[in-house]
N, C-alpha and C. Protein backbone atom coordinates (compact mmCIF):
# COMPACT_ATOMS: atom_id res chain seq x y z
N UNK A 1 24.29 34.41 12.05
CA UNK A 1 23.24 35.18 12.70
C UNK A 1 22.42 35.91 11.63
N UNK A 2 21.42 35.95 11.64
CA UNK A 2 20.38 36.65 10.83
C UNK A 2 20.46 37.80 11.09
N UNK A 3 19.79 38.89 10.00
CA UNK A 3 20.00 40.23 9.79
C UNK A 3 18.61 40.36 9.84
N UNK A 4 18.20 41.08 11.14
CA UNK A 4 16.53 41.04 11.19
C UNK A 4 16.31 42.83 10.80
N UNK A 5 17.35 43.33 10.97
CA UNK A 5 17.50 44.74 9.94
C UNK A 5 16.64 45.21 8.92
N UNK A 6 17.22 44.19 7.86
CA UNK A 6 16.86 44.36 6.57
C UNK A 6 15.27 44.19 6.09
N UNK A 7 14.84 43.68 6.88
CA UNK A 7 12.77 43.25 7.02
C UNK A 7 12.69 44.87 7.68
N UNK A 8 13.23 45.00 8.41
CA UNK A 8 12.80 46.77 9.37
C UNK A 8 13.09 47.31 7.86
N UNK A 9 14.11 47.62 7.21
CA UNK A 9 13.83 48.57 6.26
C UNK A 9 13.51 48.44 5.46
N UNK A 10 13.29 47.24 5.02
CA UNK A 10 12.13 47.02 3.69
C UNK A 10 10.67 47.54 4.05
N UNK A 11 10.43 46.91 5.28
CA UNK A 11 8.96 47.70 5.76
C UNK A 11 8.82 49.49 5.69
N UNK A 12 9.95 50.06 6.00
CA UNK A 12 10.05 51.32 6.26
C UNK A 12 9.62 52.00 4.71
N UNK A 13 10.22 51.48 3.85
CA UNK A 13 10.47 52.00 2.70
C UNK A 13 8.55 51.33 2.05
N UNK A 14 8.13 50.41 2.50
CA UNK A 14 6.93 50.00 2.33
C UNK A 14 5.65 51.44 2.66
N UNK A 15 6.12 51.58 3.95
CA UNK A 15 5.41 52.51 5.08
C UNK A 15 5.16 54.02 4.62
N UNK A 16 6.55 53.61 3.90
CA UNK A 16 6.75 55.75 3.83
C UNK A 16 6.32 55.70 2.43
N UNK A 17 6.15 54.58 1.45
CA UNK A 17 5.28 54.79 0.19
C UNK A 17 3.72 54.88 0.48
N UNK A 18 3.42 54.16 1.33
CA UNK A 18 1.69 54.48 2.10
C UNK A 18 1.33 55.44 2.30
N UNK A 19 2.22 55.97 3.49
CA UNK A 19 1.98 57.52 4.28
C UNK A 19 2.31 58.60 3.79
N UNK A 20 3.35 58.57 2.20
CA UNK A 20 3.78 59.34 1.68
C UNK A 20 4.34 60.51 2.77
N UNK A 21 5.33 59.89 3.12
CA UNK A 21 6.56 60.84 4.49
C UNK A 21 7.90 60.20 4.05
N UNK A 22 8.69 60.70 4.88
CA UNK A 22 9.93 60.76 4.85
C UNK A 22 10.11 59.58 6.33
N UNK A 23 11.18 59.24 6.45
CA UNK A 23 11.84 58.68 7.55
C UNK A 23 11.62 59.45 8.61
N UNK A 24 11.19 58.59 9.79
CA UNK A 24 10.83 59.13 11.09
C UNK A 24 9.43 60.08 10.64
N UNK A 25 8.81 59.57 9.81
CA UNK A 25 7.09 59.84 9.59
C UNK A 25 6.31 59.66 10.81
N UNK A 26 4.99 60.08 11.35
CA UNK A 26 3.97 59.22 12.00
C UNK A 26 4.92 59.60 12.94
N UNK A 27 5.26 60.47 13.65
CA UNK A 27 5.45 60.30 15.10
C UNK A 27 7.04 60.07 15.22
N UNK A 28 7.95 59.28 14.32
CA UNK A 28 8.69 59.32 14.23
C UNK A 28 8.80 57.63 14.36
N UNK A 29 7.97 56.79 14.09
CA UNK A 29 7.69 55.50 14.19
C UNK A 29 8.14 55.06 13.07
N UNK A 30 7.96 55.10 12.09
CA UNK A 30 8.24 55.02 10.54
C UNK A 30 9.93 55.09 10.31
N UNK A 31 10.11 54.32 10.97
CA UNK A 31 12.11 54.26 10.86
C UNK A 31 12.24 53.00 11.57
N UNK A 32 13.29 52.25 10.62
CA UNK A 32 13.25 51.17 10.62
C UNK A 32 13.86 50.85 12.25
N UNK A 33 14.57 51.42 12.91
CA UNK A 33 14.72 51.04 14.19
C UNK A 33 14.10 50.97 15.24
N UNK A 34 12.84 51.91 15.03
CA UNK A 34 11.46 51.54 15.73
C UNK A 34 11.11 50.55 15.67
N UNK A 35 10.92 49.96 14.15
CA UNK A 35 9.79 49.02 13.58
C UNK A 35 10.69 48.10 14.34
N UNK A 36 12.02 47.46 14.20
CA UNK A 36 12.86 46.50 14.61
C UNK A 36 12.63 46.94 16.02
N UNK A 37 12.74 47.58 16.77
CA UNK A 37 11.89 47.95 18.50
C UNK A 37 10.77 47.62 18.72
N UNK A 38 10.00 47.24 17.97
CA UNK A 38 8.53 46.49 18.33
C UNK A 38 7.12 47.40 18.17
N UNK A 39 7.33 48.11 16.63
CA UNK A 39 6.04 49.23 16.24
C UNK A 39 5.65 48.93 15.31
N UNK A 40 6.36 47.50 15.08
CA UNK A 40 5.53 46.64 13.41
C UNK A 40 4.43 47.11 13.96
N UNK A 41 4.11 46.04 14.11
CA UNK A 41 2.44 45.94 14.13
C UNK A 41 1.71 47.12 14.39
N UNK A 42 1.82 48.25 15.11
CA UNK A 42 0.96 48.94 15.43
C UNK A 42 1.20 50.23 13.53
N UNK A 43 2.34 50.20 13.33
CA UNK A 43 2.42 50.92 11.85
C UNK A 43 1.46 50.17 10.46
N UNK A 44 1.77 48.60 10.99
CA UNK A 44 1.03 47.88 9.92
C UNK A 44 -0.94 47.89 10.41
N UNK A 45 -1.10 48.39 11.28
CA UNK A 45 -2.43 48.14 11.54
C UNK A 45 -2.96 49.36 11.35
N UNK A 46 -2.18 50.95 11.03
CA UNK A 46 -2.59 52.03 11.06
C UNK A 46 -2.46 52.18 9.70
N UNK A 47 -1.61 51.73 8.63
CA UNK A 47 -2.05 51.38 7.14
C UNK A 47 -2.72 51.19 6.93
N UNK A 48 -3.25 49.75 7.34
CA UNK A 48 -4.47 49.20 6.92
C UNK A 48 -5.57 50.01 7.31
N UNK A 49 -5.64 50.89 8.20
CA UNK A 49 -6.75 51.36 8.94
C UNK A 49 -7.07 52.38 7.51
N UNK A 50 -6.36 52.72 6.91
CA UNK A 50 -6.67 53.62 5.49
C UNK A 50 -7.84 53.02 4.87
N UNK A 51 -7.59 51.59 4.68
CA UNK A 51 -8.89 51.08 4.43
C UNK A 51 -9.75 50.22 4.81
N UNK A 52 -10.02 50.81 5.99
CA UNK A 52 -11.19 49.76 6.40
C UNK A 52 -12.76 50.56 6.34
N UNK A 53 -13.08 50.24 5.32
CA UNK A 53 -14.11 50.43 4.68
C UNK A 53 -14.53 49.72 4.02
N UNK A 54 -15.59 49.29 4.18
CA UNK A 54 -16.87 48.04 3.13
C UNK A 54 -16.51 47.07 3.85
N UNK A 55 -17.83 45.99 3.20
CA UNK A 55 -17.76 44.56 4.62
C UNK A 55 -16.51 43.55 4.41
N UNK A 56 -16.26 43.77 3.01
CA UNK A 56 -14.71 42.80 2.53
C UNK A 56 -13.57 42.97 3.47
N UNK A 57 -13.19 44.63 3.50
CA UNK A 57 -11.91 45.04 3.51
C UNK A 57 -12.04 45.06 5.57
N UNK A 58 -13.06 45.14 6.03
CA UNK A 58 -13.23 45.02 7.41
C UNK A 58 -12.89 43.70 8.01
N UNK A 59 -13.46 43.11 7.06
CA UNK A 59 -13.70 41.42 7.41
C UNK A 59 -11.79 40.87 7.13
N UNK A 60 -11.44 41.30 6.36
CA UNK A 60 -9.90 41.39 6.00
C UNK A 60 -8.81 41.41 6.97
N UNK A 61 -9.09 42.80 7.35
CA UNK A 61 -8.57 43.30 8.22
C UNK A 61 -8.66 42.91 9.09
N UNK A 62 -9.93 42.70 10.08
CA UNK A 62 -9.63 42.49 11.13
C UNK A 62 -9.58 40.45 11.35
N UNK A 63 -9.49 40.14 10.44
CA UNK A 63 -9.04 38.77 10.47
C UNK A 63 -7.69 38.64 10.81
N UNK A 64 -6.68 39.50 9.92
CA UNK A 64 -5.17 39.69 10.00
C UNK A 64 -4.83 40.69 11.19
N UNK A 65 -5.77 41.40 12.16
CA UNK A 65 -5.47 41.92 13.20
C UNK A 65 -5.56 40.68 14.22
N UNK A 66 -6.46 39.68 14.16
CA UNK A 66 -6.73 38.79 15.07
C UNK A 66 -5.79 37.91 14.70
N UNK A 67 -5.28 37.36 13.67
CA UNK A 67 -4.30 36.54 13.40
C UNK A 67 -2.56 36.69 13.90
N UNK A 68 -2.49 37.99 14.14
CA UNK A 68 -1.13 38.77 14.01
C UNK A 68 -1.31 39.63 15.71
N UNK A 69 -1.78 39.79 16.74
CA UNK A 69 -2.49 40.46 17.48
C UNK A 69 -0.86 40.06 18.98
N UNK A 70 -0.59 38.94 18.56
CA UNK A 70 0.51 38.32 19.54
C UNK A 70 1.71 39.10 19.37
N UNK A 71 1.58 39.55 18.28
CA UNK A 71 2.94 40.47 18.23
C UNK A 71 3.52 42.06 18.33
N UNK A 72 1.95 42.35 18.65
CA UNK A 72 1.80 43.43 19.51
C UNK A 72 2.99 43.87 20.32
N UNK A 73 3.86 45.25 19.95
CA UNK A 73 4.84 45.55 21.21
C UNK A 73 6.27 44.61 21.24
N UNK A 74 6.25 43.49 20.39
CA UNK A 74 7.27 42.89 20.26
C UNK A 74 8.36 43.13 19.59
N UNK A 75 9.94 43.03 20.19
CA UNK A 75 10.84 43.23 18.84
C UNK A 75 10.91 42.08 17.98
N UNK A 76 11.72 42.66 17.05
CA UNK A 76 12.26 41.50 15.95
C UNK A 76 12.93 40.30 16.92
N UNK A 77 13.77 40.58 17.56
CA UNK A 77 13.88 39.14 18.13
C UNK A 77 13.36 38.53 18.51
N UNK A 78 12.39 38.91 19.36
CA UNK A 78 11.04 38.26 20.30
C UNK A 78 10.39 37.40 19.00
N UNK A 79 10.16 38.35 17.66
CA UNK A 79 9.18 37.52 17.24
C UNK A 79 10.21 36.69 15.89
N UNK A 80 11.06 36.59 15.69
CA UNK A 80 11.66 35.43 14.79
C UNK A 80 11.49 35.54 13.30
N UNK A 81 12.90 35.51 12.70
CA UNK A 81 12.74 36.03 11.42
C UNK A 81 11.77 35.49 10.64
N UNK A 82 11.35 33.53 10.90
CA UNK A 82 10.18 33.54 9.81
C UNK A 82 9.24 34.30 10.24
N UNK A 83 8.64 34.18 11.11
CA UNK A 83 7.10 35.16 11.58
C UNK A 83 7.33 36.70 11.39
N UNK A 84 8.29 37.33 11.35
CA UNK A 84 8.53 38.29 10.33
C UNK A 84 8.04 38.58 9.41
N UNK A 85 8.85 37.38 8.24
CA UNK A 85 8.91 37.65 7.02
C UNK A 85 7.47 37.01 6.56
N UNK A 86 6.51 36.21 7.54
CA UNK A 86 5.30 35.82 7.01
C UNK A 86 4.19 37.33 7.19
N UNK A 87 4.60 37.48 8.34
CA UNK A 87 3.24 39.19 8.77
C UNK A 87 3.92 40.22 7.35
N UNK A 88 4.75 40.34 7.17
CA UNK A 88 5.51 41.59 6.38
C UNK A 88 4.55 41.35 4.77
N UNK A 89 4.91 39.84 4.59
CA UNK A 89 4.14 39.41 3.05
C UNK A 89 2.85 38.95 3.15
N UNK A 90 2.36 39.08 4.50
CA UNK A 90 0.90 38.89 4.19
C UNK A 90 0.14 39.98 4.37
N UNK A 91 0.68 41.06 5.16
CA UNK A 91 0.26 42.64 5.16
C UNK A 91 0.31 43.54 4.05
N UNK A 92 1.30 43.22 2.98
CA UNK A 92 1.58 43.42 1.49
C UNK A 92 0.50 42.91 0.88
N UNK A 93 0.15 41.50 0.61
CA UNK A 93 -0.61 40.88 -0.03
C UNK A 93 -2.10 41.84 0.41
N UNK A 94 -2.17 41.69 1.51
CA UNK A 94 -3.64 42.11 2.33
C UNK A 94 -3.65 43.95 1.06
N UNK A 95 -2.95 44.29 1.74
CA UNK A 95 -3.37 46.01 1.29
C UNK A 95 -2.91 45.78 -0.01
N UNK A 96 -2.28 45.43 -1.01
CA UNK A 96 -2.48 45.33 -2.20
C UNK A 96 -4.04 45.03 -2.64
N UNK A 97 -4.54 44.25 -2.09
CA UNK A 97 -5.81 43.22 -2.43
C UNK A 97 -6.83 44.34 -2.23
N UNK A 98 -6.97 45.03 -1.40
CA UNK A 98 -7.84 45.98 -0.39
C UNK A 98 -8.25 47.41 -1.57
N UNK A 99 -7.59 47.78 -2.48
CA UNK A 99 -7.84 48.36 -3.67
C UNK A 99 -7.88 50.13 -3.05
């Protein structure tokens, strides 16, 4: 059985270097048992929202909001460890890139 855990707290530890908080940041969303409860996406879309500014980083963004938009509200099981581990490293890639 897969450990869909360990993606929740790698993200967490991702999240709380962004938001510069502690565990249970943002509402208390920012803990990996949320994120594994189905608040990926809405934590990863309020990161990015840091920068959406200029026509690049808009156009970016909301490409990977429209791409990723199905997993809205979903847990980790619902959505399957690869599709996980693809949104997790392409939301990395994205806001790295985003400057």
């Amino acid at each position: 059985m897969e450990n869909l855990h360990q993606y929740a707290v790698s993200l967490e530890f991702t999240l709380r270097k962004i938001f510069e908080c502690d565990r249970g940041g943002l509402g208390g969303l920012i803990d990996a048992d949320a994120i594994e409860g189905g608040s990926m996406f809405t934590l990863i879309v309020s990161a990015l929202s840091q920068k959406y500014i200029g026509s690049y980083n808009i156009k970016s963004i909301d490409t990977f909001i429209d791409n990723n938009f199905d997993i809205e509200g979903k847990g980790f099981r619902e959505i399957g460890e690869e599709r996980i581990i693809k949104v997790i490293e392409e939301f990395e890639k994205l806001y790295k890139s985003l400057g």
